[in-house]
C-alpha atoms as a PDB file:
ATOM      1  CA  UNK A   1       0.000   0.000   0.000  1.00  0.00           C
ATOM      2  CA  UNK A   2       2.741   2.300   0.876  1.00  0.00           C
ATOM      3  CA  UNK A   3       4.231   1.891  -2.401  1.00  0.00           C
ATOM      4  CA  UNK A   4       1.168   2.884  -4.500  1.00  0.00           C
ATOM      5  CA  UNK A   5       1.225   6.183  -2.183  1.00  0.00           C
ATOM      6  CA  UNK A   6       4.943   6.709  -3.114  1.00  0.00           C
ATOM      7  CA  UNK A   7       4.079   5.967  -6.677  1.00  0.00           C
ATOM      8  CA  UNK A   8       1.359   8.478  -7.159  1.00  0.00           C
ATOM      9  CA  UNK A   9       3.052  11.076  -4.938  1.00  0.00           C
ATOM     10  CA  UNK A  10       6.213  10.657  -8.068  1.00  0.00           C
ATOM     11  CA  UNK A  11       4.026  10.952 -10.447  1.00  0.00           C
ATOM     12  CA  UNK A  12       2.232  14.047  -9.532  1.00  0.00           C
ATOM     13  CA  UNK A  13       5.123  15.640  -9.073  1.00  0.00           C
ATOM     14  CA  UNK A  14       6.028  14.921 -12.197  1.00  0.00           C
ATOM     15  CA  UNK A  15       2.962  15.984 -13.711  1.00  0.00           C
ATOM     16  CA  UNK A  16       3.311  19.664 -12.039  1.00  0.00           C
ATOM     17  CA  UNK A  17       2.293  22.413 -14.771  1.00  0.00           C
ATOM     18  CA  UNK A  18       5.095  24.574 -15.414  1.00  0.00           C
ATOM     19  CA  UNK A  19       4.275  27.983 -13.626  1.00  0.00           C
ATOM     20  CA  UNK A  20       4.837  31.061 -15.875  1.00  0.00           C
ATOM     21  CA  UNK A  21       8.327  32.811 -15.848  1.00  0.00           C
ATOM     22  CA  UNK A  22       8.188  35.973 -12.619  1.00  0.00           C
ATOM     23  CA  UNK A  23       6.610  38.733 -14.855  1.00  0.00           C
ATOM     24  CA  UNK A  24       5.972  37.844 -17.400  1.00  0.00           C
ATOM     25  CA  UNK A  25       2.766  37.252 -18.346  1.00  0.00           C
ATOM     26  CA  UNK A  26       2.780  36.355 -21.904  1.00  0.00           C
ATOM     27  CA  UNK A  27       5.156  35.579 -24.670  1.00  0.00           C
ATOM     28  CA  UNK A  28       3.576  37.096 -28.440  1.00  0.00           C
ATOM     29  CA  UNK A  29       4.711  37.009 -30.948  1.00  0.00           C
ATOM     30  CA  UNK A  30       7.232  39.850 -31.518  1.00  0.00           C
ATOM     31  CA  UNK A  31       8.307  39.112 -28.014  1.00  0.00           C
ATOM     32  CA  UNK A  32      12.239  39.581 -28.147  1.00  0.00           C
ATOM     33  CA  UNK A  33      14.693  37.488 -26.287  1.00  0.00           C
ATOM     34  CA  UNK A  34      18.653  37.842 -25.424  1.00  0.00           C
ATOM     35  CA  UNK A  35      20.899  35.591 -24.162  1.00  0.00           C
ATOM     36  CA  UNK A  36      24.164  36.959 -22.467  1.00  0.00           C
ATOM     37  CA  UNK A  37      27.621  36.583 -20.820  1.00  0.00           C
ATOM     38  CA  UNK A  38      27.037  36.919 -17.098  1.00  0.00           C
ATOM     39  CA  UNK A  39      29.617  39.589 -17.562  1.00  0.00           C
ATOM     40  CA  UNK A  40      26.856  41.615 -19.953  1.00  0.00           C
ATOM     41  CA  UNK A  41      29.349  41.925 -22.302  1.00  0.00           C
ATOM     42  CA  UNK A  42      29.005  38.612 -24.730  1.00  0.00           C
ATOM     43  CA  UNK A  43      25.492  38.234 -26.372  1.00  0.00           C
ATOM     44  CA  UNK A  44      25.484  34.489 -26.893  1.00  0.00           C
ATOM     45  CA  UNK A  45      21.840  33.912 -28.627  1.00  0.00           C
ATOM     46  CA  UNK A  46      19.555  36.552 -29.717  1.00  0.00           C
ATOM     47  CA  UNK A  47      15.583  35.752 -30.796  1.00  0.00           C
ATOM     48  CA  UNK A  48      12.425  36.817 -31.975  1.00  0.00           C
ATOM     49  CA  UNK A  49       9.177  35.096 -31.161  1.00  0.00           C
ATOM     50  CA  UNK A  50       7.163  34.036 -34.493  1.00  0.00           C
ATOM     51  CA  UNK A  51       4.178  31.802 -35.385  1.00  0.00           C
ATOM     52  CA  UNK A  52       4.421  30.228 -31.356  1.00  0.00           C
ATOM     53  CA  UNK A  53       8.574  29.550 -32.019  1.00  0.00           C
ATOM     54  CA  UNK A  54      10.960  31.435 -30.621  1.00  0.00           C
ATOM     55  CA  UNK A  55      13.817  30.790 -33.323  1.00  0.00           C
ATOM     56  CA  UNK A  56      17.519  31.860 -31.178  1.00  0.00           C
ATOM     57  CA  UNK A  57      20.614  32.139 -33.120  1.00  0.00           C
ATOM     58  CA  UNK A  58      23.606  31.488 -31.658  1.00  0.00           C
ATOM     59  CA  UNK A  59      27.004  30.258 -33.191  1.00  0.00           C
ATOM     60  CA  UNK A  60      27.166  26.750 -33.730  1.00  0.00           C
ATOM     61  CA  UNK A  61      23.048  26.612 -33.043  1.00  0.00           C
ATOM     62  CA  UNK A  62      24.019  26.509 -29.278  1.00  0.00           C
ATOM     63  CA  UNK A  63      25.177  27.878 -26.260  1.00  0.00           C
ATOM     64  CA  UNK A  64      28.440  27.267 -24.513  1.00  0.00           C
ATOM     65  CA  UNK A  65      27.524  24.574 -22.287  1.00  0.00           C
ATOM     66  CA  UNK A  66      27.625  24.877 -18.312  1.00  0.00           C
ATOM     67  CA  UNK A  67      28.366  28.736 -18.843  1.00  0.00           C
ATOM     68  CA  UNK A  68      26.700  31.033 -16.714  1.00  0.00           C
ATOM     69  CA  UNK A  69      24.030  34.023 -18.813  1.00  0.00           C
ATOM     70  CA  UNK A  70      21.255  36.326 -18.245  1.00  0.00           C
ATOM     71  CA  UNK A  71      18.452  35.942 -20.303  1.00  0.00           C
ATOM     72  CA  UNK A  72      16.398  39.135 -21.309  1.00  0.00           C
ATOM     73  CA  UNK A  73      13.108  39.057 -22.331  1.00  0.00           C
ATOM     74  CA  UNK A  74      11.208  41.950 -23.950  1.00  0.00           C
ATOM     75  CA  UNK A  75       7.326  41.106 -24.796  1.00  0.00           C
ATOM     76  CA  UNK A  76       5.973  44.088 -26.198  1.00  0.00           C
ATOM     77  CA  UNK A  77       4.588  46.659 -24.249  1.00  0.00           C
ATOM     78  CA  UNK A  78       6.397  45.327 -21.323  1.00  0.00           C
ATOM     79  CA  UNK A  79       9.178  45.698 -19.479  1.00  0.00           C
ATOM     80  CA  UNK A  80      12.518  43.605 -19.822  1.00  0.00           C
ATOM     81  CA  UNK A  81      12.906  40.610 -17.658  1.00  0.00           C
ATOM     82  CA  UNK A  82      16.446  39.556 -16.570  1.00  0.00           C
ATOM     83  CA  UNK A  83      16.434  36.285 -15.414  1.00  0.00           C
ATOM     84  CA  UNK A  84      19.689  34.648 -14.203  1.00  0.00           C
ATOM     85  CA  UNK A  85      20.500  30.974 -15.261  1.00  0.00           C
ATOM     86  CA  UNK A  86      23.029  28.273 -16.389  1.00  0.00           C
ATOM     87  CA  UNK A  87      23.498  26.675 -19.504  1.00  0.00           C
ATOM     88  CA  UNK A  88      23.033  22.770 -19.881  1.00  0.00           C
ATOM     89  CA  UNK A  89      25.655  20.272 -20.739  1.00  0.00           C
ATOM     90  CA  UNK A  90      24.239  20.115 -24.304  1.00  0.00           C
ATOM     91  CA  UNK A  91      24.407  23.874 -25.246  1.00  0.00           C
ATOM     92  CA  UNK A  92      20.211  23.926 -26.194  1.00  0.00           C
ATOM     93  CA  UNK A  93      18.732  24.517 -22.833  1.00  0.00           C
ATOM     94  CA  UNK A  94      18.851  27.138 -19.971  1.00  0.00           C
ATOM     95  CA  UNK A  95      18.213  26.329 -16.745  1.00  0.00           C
ATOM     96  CA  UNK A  96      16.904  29.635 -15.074  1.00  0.00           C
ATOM     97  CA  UNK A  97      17.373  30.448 -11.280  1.00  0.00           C
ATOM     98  CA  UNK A  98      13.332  31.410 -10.551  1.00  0.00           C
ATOM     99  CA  UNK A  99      13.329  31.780  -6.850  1.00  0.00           C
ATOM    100  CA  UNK A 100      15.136  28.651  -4.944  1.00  0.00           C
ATOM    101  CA  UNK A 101      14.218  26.674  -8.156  1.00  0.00           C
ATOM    102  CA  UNK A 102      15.419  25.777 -11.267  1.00  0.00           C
ATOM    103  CA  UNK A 103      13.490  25.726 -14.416  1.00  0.00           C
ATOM    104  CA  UNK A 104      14.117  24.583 -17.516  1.00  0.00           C
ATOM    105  CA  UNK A 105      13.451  27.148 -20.300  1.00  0.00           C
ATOM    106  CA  UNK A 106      12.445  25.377 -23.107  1.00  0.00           C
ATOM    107  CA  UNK A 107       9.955  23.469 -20.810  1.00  0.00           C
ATOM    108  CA  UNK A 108       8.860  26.755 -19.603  1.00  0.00           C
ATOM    109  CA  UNK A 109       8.010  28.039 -23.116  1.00  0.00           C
ATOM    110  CA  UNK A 110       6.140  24.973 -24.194  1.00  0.00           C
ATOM    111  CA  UNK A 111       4.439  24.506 -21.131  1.00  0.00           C
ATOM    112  CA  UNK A 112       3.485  27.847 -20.076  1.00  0.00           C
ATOM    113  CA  UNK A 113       3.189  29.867 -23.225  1.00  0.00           C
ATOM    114  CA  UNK A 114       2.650  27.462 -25.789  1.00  0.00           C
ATOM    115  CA  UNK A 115       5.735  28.363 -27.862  1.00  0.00           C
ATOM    116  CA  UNK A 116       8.426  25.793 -29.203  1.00  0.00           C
ATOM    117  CA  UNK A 117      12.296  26.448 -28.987  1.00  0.00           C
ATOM    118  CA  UNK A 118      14.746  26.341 -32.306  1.00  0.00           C
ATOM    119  CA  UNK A 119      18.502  27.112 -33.191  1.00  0.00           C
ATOM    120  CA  UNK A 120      19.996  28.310 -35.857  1.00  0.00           C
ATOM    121  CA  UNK A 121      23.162  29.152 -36.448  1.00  0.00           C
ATOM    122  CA  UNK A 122      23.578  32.755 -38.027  1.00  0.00           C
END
């Protein structure tokens, strides 16, 4: 019995929605989105939102992985959002710092705005 409790505790953790990103309230399209240096003075990725995909071009189609950025986020008619995070081992994912949490990006933009990540190199 206890194991069925443990089970279905897992599993709706692991169904948790993905909460939207701290304000920001919508992604349109048009909504712009940097990626840089924690220094501020690389800009690693850079992105407009189109048709629901947010297409990022970076060289290589990636980011440098494990490297520490800020991601800014402009949606029109809103202020920019900094968030901090840290890049994965794989270069095509952020993992943002939201709160004591971390949260993956591209899960964050499918799940809670309904808009799919892409690379490109330029």
């Amino acid at each position: 019995m206890k194991c069925w409790l443990w089970l279905f505790c897992i599993g709706w953790a692991l169904a948790a929605p993905v909460l939207p990103l701290p304000n920001v309230p919508a992604l349109p399209d048009a909504s712009r989105v940097e990626v840089i240096g924690q220094d501020l003075k690389v800009k690693h990725a850079t992105g407009v939102v189109s048709r629901k995909t947010l297409t990022l071009v970076a060289d290589r189609a990636r980011l440098p992985a494990s490297s520490r950025v800020q991601v800014w986020i402009a949606a029109p008619g809103e202020d920019v959002q900094n968030i901090a995070g840290v890049v994965n081992a794989n270069g095509k994912d952020i993992f943002l710092e939201v709160g004591k949490d971390k949260v993956s990006f591209e899960e964050a933009l499918r799940e809670a705005y309904g808009v799919r990540l892409e690379w490109k190199a330029p």
